[in-house]
Each structure stands twice: as C-alpha cells, then as structure tokens.
N, C-alpha and C. Protein backbone atom coordinates (compact mmCIF):
# COMPACT_ATOMS: atom_id res chain seq x y z
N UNK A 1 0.84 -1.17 0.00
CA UNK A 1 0.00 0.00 0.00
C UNK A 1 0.89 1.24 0.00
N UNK A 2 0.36 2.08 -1.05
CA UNK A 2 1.03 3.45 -0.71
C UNK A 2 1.34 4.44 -0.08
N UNK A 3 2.24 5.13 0.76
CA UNK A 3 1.82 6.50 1.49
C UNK A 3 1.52 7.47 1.23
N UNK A 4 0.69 7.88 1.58
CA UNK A 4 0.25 9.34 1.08
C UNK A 4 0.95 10.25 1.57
N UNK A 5 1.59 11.49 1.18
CA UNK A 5 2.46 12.19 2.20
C UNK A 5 2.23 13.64 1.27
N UNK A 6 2.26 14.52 2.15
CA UNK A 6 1.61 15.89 1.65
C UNK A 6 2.11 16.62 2.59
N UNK A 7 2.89 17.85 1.89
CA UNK A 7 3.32 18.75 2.58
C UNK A 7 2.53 20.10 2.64
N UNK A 8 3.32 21.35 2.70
CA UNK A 8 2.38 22.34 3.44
C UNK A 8 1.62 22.87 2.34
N UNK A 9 0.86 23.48 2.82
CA UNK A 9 -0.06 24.78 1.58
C UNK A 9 -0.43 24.02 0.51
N UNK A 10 -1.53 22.77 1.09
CA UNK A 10 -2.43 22.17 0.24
C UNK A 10 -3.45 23.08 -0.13
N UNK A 11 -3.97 22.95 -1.78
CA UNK A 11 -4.27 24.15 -2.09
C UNK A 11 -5.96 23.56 -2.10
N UNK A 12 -6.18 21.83 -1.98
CA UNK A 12 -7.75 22.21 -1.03
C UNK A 12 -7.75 22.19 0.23
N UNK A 13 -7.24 22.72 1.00
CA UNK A 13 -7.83 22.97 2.05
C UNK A 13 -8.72 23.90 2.66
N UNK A 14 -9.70 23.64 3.55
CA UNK A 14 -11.12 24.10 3.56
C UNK A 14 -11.30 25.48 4.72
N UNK A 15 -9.98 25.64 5.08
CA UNK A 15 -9.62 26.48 6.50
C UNK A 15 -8.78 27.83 6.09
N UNK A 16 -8.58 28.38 5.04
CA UNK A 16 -7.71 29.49 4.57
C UNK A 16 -7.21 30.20 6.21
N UNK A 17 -6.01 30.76 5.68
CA UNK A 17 -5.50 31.41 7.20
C UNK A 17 -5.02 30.51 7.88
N UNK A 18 -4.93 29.06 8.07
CA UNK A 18 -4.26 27.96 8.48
C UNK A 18 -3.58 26.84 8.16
N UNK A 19 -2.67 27.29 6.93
CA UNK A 19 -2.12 26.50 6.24
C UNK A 19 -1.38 26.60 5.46
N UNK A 20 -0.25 26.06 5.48
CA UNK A 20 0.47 26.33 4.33
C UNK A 20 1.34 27.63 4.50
N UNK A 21 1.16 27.78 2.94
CA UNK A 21 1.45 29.23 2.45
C UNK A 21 1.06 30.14 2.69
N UNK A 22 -0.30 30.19 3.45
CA UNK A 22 -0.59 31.33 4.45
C UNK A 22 0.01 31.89 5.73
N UNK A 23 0.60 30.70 6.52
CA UNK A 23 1.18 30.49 7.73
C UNK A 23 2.82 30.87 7.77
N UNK A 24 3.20 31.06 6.40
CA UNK A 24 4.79 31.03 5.80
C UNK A 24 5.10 32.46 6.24
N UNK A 25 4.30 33.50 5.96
CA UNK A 25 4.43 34.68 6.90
C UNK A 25 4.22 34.97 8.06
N UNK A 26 4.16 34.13 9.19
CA UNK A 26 3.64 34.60 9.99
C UNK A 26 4.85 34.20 11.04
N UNK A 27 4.90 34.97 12.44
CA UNK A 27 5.80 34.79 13.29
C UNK A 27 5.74 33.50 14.02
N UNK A 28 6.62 32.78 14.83
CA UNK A 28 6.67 31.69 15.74
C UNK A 28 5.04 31.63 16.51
N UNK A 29 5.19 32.99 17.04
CA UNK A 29 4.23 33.10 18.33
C UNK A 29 2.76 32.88 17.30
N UNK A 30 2.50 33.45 16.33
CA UNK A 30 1.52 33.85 15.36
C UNK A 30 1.27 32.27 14.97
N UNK A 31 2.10 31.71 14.21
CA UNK A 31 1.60 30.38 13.73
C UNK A 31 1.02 29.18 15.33
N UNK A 32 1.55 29.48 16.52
CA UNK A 32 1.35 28.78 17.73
C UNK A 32 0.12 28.81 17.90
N UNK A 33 -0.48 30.50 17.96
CA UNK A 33 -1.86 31.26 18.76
C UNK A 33 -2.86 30.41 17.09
N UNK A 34 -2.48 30.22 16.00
CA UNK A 34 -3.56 29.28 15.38
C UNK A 34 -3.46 27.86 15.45
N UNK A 35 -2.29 27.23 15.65
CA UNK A 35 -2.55 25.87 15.84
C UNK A 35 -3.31 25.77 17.38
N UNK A 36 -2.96 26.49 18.17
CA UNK A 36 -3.86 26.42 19.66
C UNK A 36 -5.14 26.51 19.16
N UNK A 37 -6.03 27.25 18.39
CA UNK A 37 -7.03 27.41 18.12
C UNK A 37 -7.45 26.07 17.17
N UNK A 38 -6.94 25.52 16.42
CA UNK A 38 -7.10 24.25 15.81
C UNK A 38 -7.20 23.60 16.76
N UNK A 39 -6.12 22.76 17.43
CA UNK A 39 -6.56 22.10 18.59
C UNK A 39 -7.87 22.16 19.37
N UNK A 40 -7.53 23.65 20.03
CA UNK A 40 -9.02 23.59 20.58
C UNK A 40 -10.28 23.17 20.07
N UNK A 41 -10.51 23.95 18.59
CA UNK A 41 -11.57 23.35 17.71
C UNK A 41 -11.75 21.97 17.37
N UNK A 42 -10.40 21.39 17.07
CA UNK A 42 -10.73 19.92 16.96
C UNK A 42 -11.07 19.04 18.62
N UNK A 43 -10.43 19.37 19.12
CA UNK A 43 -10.88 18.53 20.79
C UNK A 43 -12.28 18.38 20.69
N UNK A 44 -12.98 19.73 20.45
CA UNK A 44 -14.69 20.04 20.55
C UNK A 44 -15.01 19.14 19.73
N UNK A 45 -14.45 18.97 18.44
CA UNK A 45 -15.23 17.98 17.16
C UNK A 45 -14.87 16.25 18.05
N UNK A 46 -13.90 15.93 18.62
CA UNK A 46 -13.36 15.20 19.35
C UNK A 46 -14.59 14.62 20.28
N UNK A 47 -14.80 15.54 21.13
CA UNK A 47 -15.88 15.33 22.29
C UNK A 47 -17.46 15.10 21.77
N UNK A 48 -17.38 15.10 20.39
CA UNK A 48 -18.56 15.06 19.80
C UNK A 48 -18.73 13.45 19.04
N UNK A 49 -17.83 13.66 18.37
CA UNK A 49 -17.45 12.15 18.08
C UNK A 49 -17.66 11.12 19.28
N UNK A 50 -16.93 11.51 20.49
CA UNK A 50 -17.18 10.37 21.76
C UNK A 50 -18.92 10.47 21.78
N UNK A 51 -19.58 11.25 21.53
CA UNK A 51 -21.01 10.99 22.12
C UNK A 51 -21.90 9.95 21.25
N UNK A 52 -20.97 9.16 20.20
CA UNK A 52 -21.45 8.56 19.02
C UNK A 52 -21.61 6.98 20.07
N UNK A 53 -22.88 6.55 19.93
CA UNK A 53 -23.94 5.84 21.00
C UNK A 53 -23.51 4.26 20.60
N UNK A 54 -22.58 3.93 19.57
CA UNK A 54 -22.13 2.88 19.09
C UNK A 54 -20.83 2.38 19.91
N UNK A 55 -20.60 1.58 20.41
CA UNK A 55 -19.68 1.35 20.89
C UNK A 55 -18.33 0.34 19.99
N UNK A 56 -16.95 1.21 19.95
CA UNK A 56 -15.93 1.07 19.34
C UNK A 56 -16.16 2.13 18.16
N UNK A 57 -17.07 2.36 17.59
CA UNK A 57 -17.12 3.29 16.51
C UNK A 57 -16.73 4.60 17.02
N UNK A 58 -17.45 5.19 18.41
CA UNK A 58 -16.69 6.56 19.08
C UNK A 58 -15.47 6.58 18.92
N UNK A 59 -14.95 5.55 19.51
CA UNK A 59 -13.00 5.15 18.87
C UNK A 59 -12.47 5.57 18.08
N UNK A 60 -13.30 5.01 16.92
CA UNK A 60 -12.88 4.97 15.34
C UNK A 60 -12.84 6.63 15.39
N UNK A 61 -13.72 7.02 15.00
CA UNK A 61 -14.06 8.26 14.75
C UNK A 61 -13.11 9.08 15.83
N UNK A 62 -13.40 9.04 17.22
CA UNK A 62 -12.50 10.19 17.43
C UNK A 62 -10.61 10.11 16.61
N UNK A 63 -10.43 8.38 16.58
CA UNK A 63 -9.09 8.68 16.15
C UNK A 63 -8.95 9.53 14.65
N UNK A 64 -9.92 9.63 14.02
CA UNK A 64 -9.93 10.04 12.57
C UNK A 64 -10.16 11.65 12.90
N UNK A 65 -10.80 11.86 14.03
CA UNK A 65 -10.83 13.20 14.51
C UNK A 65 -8.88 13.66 14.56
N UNK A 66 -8.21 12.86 15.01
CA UNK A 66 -7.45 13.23 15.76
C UNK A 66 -6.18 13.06 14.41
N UNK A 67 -6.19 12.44 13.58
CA UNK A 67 -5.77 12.31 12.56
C UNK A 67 -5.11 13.52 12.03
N UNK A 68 -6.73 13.79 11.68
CA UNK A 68 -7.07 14.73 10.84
C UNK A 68 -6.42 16.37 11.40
N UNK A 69 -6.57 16.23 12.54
CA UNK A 69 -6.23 17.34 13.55
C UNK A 69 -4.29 17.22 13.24
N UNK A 70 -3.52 16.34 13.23
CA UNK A 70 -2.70 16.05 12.85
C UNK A 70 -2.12 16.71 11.48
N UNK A 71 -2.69 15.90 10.79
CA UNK A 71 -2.80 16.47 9.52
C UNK A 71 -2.76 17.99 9.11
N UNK A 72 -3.35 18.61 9.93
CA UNK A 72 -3.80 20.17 9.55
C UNK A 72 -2.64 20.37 10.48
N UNK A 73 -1.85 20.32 11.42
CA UNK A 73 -0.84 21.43 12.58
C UNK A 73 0.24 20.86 11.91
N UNK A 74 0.58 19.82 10.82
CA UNK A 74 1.79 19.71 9.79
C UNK A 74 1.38 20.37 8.70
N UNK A 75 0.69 20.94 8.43
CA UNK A 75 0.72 21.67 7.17
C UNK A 75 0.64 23.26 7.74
N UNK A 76 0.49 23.83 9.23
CA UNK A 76 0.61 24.77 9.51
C UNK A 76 2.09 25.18 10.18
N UNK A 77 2.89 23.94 10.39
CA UNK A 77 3.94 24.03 10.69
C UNK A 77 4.93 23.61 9.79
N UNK A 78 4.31 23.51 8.40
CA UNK A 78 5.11 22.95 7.02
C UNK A 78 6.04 22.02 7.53
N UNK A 79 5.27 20.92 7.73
CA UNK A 79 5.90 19.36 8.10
C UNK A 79 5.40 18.60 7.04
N UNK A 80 5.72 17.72 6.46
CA UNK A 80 5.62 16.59 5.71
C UNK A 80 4.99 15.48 6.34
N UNK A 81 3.53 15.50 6.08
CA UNK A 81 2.63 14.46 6.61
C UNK A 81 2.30 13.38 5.85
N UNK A 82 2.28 11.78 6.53
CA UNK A 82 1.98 10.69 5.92
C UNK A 82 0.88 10.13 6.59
N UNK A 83 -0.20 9.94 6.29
CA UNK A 83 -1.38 9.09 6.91
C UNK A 83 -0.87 7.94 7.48
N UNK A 84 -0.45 7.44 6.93
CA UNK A 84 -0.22 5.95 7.90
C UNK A 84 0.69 6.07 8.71
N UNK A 85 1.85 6.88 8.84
CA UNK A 85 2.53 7.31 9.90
C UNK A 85 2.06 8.40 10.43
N UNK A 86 1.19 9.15 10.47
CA UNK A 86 0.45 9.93 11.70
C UNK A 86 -0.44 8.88 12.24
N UNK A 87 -1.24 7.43 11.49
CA UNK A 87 -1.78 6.46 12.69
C UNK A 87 -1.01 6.30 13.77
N UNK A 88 0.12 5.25 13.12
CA UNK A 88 0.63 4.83 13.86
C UNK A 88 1.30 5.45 14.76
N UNK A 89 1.90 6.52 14.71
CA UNK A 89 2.06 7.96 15.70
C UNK A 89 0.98 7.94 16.72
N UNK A 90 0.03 8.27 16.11
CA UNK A 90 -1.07 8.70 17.65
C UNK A 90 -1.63 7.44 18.27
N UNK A 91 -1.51 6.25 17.82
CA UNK A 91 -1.82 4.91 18.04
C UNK A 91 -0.50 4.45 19.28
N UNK A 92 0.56 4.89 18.86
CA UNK A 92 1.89 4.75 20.24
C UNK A 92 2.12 5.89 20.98
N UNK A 93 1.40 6.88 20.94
CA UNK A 93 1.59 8.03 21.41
C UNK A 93 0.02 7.73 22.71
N UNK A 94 -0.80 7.22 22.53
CA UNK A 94 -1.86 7.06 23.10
C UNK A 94 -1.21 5.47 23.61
N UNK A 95 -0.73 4.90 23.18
CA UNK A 95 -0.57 3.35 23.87
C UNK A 95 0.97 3.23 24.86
N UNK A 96 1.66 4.04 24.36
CA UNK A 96 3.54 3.93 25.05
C UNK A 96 3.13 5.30 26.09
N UNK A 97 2.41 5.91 25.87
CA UNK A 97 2.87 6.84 26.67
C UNK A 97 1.35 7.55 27.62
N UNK A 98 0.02 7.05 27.35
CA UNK A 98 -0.76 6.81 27.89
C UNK A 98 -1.92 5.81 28.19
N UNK A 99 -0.82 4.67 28.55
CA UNK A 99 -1.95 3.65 28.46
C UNK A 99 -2.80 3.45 29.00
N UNK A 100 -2.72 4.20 30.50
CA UNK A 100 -3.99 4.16 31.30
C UNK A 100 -5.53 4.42 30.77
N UNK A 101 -5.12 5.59 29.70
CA UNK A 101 -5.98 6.29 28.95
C UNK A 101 -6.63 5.90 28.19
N UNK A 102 -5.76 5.07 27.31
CA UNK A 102 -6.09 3.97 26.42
C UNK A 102 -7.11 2.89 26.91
N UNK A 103 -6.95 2.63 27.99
CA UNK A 103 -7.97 1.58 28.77
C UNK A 103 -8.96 2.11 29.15
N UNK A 104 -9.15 3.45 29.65
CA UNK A 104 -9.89 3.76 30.03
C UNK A 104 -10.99 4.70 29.04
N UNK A 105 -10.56 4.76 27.74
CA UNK A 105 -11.19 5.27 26.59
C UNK A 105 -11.95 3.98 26.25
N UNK A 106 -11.53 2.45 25.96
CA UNK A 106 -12.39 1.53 25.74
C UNK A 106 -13.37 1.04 26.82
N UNK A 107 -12.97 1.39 28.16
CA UNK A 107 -14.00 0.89 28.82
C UNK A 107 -15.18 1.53 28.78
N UNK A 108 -14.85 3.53 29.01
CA UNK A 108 -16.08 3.94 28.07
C UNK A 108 -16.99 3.45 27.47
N UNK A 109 -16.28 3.39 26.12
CA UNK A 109 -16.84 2.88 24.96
C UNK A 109 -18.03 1.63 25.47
N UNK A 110 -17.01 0.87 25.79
CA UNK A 110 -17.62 -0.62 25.57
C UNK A 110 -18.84 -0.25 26.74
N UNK A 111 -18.99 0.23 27.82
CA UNK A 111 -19.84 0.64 28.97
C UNK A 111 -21.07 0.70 28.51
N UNK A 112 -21.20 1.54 26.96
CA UNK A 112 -22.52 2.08 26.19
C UNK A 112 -23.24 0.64 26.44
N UNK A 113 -22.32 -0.47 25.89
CA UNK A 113 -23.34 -2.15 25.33
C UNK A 113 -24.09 -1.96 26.81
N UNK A 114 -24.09 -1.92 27.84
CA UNK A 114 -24.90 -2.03 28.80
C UNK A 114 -25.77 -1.14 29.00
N UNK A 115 -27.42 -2.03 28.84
CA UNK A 115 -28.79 -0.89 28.41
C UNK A 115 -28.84 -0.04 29.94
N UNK A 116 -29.28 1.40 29.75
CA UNK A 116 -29.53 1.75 31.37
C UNK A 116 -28.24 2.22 31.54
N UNK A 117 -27.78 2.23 32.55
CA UNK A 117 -26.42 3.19 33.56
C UNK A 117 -25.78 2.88 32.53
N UNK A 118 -25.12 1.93 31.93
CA UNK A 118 -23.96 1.35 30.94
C UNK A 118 -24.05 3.02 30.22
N UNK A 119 -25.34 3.09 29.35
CA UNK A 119 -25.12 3.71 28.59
C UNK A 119 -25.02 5.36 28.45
N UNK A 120 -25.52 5.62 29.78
CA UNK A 120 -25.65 6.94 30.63
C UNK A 120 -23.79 6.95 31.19
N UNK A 121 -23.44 6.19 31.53
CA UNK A 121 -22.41 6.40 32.20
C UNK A 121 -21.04 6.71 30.63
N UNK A 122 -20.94 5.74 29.78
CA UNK A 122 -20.42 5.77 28.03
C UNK A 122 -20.84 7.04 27.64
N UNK A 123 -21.93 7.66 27.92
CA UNK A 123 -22.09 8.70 26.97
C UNK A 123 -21.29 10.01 28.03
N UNK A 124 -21.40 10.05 29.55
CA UNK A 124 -20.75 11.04 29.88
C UNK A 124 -19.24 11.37 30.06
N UNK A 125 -18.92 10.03 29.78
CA UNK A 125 -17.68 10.25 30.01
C UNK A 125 -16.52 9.69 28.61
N UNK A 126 -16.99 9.10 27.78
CA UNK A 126 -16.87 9.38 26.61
C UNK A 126 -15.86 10.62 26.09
N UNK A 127 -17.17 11.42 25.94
CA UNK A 127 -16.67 12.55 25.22
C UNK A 127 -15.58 13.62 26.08
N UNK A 128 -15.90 13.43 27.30
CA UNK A 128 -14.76 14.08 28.12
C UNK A 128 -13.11 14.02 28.09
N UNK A 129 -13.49 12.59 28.02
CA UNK A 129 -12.19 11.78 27.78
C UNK A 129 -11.54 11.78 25.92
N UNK A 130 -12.40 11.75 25.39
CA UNK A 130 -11.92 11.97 23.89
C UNK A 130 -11.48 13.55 23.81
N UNK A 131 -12.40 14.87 24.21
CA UNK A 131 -11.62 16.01 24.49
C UNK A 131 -10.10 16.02 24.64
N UNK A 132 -10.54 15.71 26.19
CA UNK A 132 -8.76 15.79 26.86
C UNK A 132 -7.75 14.65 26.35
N UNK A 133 -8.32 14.03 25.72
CA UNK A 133 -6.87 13.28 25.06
C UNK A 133 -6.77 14.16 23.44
N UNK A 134 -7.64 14.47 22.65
CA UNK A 134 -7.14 15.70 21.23
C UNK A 134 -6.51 16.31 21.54
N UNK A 135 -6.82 17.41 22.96
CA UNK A 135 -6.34 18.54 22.88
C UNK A 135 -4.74 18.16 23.73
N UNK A 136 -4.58 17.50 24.51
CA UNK A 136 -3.10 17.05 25.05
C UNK A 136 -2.38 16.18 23.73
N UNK A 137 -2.71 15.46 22.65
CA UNK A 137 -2.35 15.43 21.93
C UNK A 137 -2.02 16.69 20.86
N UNK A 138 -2.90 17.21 20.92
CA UNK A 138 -2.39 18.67 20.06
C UNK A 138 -1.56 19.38 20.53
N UNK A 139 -1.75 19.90 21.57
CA UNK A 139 -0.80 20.38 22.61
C UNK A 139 1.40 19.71 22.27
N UNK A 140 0.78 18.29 21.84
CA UNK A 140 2.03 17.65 22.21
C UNK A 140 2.96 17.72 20.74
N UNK A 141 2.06 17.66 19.79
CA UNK A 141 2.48 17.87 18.59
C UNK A 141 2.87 19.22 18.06
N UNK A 142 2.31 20.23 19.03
CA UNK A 142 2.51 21.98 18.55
C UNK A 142 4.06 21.94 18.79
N UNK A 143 4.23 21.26 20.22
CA UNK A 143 5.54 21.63 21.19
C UNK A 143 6.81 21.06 20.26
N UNK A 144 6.54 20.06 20.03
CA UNK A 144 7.23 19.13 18.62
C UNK A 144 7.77 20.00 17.46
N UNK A 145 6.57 20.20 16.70
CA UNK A 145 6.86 20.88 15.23
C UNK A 145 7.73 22.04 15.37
N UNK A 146 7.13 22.58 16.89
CA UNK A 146 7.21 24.24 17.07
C UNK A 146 8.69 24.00 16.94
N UNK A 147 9.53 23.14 17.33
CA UNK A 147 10.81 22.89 18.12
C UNK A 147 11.69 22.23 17.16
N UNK A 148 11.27 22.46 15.57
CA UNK A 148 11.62 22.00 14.41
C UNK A 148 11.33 20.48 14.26
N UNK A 149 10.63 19.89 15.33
CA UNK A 149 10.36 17.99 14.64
C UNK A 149 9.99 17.98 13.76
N UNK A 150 9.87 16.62 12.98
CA UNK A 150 8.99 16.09 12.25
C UNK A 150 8.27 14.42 12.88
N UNK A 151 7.31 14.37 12.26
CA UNK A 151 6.28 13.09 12.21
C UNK A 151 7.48 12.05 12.61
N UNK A 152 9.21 12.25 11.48
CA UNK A 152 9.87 11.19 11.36
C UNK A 152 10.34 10.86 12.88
N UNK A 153 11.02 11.97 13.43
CA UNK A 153 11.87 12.05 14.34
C UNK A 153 10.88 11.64 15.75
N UNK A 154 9.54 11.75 16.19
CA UNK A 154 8.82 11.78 16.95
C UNK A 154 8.89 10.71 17.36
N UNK A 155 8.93 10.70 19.05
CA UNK A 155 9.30 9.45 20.18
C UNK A 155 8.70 9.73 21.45
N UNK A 156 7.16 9.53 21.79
CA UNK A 156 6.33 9.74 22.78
C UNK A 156 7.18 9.76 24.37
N UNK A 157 7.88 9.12 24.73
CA UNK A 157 8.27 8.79 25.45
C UNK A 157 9.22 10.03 26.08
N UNK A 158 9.77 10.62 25.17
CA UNK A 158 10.36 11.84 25.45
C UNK A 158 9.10 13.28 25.57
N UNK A 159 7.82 12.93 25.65
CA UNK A 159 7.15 14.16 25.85
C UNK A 159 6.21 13.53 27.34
N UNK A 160 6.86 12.29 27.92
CA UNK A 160 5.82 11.92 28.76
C UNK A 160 5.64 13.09 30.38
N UNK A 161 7.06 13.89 30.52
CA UNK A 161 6.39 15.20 31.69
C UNK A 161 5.81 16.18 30.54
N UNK A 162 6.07 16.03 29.62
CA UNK A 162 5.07 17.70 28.97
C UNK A 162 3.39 17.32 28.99
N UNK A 163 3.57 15.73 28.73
CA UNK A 163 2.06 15.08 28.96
C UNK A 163 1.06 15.11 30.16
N UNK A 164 2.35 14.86 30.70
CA UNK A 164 1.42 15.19 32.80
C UNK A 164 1.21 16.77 32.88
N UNK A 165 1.98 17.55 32.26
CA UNK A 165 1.50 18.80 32.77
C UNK A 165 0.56 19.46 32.00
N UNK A 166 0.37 18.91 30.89
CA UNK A 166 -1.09 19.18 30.00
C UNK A 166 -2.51 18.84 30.24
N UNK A 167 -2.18 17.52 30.54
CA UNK A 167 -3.50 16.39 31.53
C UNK A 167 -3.99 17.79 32.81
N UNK A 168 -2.63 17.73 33.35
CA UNK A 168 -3.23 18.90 34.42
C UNK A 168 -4.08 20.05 33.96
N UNK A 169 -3.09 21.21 33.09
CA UNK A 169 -3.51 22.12 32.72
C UNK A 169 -5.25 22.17 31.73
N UNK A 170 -5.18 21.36 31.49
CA UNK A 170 -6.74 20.58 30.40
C UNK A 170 -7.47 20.84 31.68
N UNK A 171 -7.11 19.80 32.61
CA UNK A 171 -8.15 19.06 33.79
C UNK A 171 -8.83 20.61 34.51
N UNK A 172 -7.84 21.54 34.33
CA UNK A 172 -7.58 22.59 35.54
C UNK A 172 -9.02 23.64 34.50
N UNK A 173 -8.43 23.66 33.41
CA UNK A 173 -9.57 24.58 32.09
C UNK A 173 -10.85 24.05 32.08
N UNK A 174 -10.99 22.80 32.29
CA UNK A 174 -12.32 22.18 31.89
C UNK A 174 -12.92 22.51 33.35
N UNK A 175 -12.22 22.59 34.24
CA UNK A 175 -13.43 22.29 35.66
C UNK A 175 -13.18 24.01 35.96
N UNK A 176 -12.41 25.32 35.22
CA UNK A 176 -12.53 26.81 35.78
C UNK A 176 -14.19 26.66 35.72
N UNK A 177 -14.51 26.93 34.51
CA UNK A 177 -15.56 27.64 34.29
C UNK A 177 -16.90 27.44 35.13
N UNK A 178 -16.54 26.00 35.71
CA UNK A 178 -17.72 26.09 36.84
C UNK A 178 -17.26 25.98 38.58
N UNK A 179 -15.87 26.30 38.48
CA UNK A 179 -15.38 26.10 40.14
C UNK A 179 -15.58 27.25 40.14
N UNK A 180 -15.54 27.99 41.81
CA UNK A 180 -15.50 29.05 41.97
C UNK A 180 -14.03 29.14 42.88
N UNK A 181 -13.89 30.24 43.48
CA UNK A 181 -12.22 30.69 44.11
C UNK A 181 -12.09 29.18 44.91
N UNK A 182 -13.10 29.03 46.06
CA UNK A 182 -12.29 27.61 46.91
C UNK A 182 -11.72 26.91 46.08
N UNK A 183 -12.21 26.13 44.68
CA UNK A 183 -11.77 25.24 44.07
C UNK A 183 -10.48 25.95 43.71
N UNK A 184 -10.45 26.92 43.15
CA UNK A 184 -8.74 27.27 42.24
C UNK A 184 -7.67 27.29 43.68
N UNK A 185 -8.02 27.77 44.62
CA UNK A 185 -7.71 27.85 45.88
C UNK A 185 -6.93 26.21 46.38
N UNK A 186 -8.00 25.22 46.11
CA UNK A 186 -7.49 23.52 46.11
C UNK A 186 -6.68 23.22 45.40
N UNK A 187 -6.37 23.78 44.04
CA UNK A 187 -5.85 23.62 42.45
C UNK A 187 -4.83 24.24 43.28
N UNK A 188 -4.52 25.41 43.52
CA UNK A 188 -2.87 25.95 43.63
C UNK A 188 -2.48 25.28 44.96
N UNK A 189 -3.27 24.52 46.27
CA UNK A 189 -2.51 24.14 47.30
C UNK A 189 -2.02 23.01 46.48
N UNK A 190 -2.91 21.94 45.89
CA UNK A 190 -2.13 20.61 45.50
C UNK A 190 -1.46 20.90 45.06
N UNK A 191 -0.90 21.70 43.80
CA UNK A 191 0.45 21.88 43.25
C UNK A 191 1.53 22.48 44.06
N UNK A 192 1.19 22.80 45.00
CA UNK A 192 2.29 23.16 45.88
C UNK A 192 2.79 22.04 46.76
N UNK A 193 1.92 20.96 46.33
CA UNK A 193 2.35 19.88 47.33
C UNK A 193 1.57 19.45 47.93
N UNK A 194 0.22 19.73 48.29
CA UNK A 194 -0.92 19.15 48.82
C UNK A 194 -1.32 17.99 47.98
N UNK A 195 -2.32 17.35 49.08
CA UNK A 195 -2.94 16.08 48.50
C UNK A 195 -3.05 15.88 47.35
C-alpha cells in the first residue's frame, strides 16, 4: 500500500489562514496562537465524536478526529505528513505513553453495550475523555513541530512530563468555568504539594 504524504499549503484545504502558504508569513508566536485554536476546535469535534452511541465506533471516529487534527498542525507548521505514519504515531503516542488512557477510553466505549447506567455512564464520560486526550495530543504535537520535529523524528516517550502537565492544565480549564475561588484555591494548594 502506498503513502500518502503531503506537505504544506495544500491548495484544497477548507480552512484558509491555516495552512500552508498562508502560515509562511507569519511569526513563531503567530503560527502557535492558530494551531492552539485548531486544537481547541478539533478537541470540541473530538468530544462530539465520543457521544457517538455505538460502541468502538466513538474510537474509530474520534481517532480520525485526531488524525485529521494532525494532519492540519503539519501543514501549519510545514511538516511533511503521511497518513499511515500519523496512525501509527497517535496509536503509540496514546498506547507507550498513555496507556492508562487507552484503557480507560475503551471501557467507556464498551460501557454504552450495557442498556440503562452502561449507557448513561459511556455517553458522559466518553466525550470528556476523547476532548482531553485531542487537545493534550495537540498540545504535544505543537511543542514538537514548534521545536523543528517532524512526524519522522517523533518518540512519545520523550514528551511523557510535557504530557502530565497538559493532563493537568486541560483538567484545571475544563473544571474553571464552573469552580469558583475555593476550588482554584485547592488547584494551587495541590500543586504546591498538597494532596
């Protein structure tokens, strides 16, 4: 089978302003503040995908979410992208270096087959969990490209503290908007060393 491999400033792409030859002018900080915004956008398409009521298909789909998300922050960081090596990338990047995650994304899943709580419980946590693994994956790939990698050179294992402190920082964004001061108050004692 062939690889497909496509470099920057594909001229269909459906996102102008994020790609390519658009991005070729723009500063370090400038091309960062839009792949952050990709990320973010894709996590959301991410968390949407998890709410898909089929179990293993949420899988499927978020990984094609996440692909794809791939796909687009190498052509904004004019990297040379190959489909079957961005699978297998986010396939050991999710398995070598978060496997807990990995297990705990299929139990999700599989949770839905059970009629009642099974499927109440699959659908809420699902998509939570497909979120925060896009966007710490995006996150992980910005830090990469930003830092001149490529797809080739990429070795999960060497981003596994940038990974814990993203998990955090995710965990910390998703629960602001409805904690109030006590909670951020709990958030800065544990990092100081609390429980």
């Amino acid at each position: 089978m062939a690889q497909e491999t496509t470099g920057a400033g594909m001229a269909g792409s459906k996102d102008p302003g994020t790609t390519g030859s658009d991005t070729t002018g723009m500063t370090d900080q400038e091309r960062d503040q839009v792949a952050s915004k990709l990320v973010d956008r894709f996590s959301l398409w991410s968390g949407a995908a998890g709410l898909i009521p089929i179990p293993l298909v949420d899988m499927v789909a978020v990984g094609g979410v996440q692909l794809q998300m791939l796909r687009r922050l190498s052509e904004i960081y004019g990297v040379p992208f190959s489909e079957n090596r961005g699978k297998s990338i986010i396939t050991s990047l999710a398995g070598a270096v978060i496997p807990q995650s990995t297990a705990t994304a299929t139990g999700a899943s599989l949770v839905k087959i059970l009629p009642g709580i099974g499927s109440a419980i699959g659908q809420l946590t699902m998509p939570v969990f497909s979120a925060g693994a896009t966007w710490v994956i995006g996150k992980v790939f910005i830090q990469h490209f930003a830092s001149g990698g490529t797809l080739l050179d990429f070795n999960p294992p060497d981003y596994r503290e940038f990974i814990k402190a993203q998990k955090e920082k995710f965990a910390a964004r998703s629960s602001a908007p409805s904690s109030g001061p006590s909670a951020s108050a709990t958030r800065s004692a544990s990092s100081k060393g609390g429980p």
